[in-house]
Protein backbone atom coordinates (compact mmCIF):
# COMPACT_ATOMS: atom_id res chain seq x y z
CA UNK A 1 -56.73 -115.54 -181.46
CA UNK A 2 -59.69 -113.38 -179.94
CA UNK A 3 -62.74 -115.34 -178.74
CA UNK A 4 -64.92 -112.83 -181.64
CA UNK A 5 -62.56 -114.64 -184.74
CA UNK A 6 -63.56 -118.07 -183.32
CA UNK A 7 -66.90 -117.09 -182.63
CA UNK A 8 -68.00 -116.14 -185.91
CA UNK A 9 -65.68 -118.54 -187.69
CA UNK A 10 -67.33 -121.42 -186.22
CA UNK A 11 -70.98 -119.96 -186.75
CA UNK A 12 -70.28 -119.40 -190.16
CA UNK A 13 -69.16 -123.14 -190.55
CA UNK A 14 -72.50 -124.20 -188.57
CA UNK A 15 -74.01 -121.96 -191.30
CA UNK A 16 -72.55 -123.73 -194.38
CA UNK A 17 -72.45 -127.19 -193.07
CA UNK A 18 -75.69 -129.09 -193.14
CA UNK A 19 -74.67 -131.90 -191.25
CA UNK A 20 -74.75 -131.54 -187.53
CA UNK A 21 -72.01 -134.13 -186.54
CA UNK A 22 -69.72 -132.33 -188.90
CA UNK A 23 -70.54 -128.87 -188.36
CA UNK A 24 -69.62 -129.61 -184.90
CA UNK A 25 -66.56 -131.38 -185.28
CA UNK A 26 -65.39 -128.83 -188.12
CA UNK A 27 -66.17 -126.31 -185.36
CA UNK A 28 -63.79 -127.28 -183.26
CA UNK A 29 -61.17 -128.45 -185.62
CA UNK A 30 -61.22 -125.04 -187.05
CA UNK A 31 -60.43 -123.43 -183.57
CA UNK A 32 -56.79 -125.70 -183.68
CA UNK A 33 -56.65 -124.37 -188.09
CA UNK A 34 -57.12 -120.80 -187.08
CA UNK A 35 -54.47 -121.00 -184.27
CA UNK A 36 -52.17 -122.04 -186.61
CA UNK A 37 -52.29 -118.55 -188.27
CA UNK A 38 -50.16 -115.53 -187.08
CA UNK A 39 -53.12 -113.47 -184.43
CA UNK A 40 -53.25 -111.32 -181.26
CA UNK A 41 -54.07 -112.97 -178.37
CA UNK A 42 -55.36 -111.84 -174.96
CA UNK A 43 -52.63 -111.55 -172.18
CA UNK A 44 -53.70 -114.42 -169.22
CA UNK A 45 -50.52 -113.10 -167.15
CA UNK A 46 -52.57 -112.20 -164.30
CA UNK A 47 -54.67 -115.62 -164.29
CA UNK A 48 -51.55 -117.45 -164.74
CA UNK A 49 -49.80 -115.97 -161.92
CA UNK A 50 -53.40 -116.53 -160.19
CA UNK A 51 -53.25 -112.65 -159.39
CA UNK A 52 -57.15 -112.21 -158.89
CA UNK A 53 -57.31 -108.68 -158.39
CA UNK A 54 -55.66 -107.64 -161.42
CA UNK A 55 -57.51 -110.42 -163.59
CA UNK A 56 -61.15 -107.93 -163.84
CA UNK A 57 -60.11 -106.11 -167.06
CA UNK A 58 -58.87 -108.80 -168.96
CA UNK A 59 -61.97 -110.61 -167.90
CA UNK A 60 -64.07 -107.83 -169.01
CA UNK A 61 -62.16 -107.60 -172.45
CA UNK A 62 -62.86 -111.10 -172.95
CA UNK A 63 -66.65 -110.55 -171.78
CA UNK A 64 -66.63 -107.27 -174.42
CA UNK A 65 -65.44 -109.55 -176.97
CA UNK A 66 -67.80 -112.30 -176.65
CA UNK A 67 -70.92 -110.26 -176.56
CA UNK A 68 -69.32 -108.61 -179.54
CA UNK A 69 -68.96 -112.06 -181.37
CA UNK A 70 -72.40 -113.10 -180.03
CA UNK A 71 -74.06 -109.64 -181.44
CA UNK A 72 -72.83 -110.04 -184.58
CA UNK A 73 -73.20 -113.58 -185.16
CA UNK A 74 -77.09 -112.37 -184.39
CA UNK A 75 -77.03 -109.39 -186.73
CA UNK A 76 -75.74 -111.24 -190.00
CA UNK A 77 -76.78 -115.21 -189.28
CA UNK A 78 -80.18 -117.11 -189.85
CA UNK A 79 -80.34 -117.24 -185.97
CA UNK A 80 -80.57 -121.36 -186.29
CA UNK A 81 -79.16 -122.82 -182.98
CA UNK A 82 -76.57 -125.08 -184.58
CA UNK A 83 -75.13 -121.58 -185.82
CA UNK A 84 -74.51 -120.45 -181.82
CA UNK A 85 -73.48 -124.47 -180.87
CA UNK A 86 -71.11 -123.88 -183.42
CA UNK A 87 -69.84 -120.92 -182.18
CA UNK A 88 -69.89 -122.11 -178.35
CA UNK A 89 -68.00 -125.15 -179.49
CA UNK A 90 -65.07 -123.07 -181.67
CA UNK A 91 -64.06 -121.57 -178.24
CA UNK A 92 -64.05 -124.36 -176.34
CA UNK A 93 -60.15 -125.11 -176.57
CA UNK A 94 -59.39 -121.45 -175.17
CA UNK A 95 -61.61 -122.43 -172.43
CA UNK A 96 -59.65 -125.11 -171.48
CA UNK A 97 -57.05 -123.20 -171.64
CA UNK A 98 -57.93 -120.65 -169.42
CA UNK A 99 -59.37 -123.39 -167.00
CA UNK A 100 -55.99 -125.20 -166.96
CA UNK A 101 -54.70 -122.15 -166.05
CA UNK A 102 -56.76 -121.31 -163.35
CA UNK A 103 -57.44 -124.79 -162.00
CA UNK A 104 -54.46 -127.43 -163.39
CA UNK A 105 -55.71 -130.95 -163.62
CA UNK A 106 -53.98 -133.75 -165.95
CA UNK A 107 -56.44 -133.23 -168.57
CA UNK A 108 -56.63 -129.75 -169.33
CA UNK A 109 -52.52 -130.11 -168.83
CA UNK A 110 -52.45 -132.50 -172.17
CA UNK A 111 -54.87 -130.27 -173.75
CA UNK A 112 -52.78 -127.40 -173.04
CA UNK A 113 -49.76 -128.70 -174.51
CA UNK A 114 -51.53 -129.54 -177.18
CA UNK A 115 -52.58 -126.21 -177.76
CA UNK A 116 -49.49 -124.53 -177.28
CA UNK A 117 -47.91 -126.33 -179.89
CA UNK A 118 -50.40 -125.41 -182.44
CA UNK A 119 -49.31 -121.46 -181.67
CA UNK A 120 -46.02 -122.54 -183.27
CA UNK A 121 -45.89 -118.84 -184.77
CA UNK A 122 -46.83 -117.65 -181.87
CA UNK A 123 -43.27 -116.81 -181.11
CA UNK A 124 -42.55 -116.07 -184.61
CA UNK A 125 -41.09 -112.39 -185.40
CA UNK A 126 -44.50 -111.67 -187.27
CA UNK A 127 -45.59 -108.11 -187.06
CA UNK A 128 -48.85 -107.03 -185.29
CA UNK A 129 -50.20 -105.60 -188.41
CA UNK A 130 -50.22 -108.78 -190.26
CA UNK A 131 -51.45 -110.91 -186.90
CA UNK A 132 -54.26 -108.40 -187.09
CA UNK A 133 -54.95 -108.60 -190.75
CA UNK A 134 -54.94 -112.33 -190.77
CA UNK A 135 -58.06 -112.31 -187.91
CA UNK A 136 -59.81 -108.88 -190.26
CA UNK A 137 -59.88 -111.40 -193.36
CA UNK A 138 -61.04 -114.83 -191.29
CA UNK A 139 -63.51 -112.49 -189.90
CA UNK A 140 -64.70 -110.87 -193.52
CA UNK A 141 -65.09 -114.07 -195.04
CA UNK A 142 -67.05 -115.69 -192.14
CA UNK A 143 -69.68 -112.94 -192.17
CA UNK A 144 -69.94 -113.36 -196.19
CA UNK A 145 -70.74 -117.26 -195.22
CA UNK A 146 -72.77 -115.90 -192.52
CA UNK A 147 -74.96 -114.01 -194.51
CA UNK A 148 -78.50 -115.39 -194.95
C-alpha cells in the first residue's frame, strides 16, 4: 500500500481515538489490517538489488507521496500532534521494510517475513482497478474521520 493510505489512515485513527496508548497501537496494527487488502505498492527493485543510481525516482515518488499524505492530513485534521504520531507510526512497518532491504540485520529480517506474509493477496490475480479502489475508499473514509 502507498505511504499516503497509511498516512491518513492512521491520522484519522489518532483522530477518533482518545486514548493515546491505543491510538498508537491501533496505528500500527492498522498498517498490518490495511496490508491485508488487495493495493498497489511501490516497486523497491532497485533498493533490493542495492542499485543506487537507479533508486532516485522511486525515492522521490515515495518523498511526493509523503508530503502528499502529510499536506492533506494538515488540510482536513485538527492539527493535534497525536494525529501526525499516528500517522508517523502507521508507516513504520514499510520502513522497516525498506531498511531491511537496504541494510539486512536479524530483526528487520523477522519483521520482514512477517510482513510479507500479511501481503498474502499480494500475489493474488486481483486487478489493478480494484487494488486501486480498495486504497480510494480507505482513503475517503479516513478523511470523513479526519474531518474536524
Amino acid at each position: 500500500m502507498i505511504l499516503l493510505v497509511h498516512m491518513i489512515f492512521g491520522a484519522a485513527v489518532g483522530s477518533a481515538v482518545k486514548s493515546m496508548p491505543i491510538a498508537i497501537t491501533l496505528a500500527l496494527l492498522s498498517h498490518y489490517f490495511l496490508d491485508t487488502l488487495p493495493h498497489i505498492e511501490y516497486s523497491v527493485v532497485n533498493i533490493e538489488t542495492r542499485h543506487w543510481r537507479k533508486t532516485l525516482p522511486d525515492i522521490l515518488k515515495i518523498l511526493l507521496d509523503f508530503c502528499l499524505g502529510f499536506f492533506l492530513i494538515l488540510l482536513l485534521s485538527k492539527n493535534q500532534p497525536i494525529i501526525y504520531i499516528c500517522a508517523f507510526i502507521a508507516m513504520l512497518p514499510d520502513g522497516f521494510t525498506i531498511l531491511n532491504r537496504a541494510i539486512p540485520n536479524k530483526i528487520s529480517a523477522a519483521h520482514d517475513k512477517l510482513h510479507e506474509k500479511i501481503h498474502f493477496l499480494k500475489h493474488k490475480k486481483i486487478s489493478n482497478f480494484w487494488r486501486f479502489f480498495n486504497q480510494v475508499i480507505i482513503v475517503i473514509i479516513s478523511i470523513i474521520l479526519l474531518k474536524p
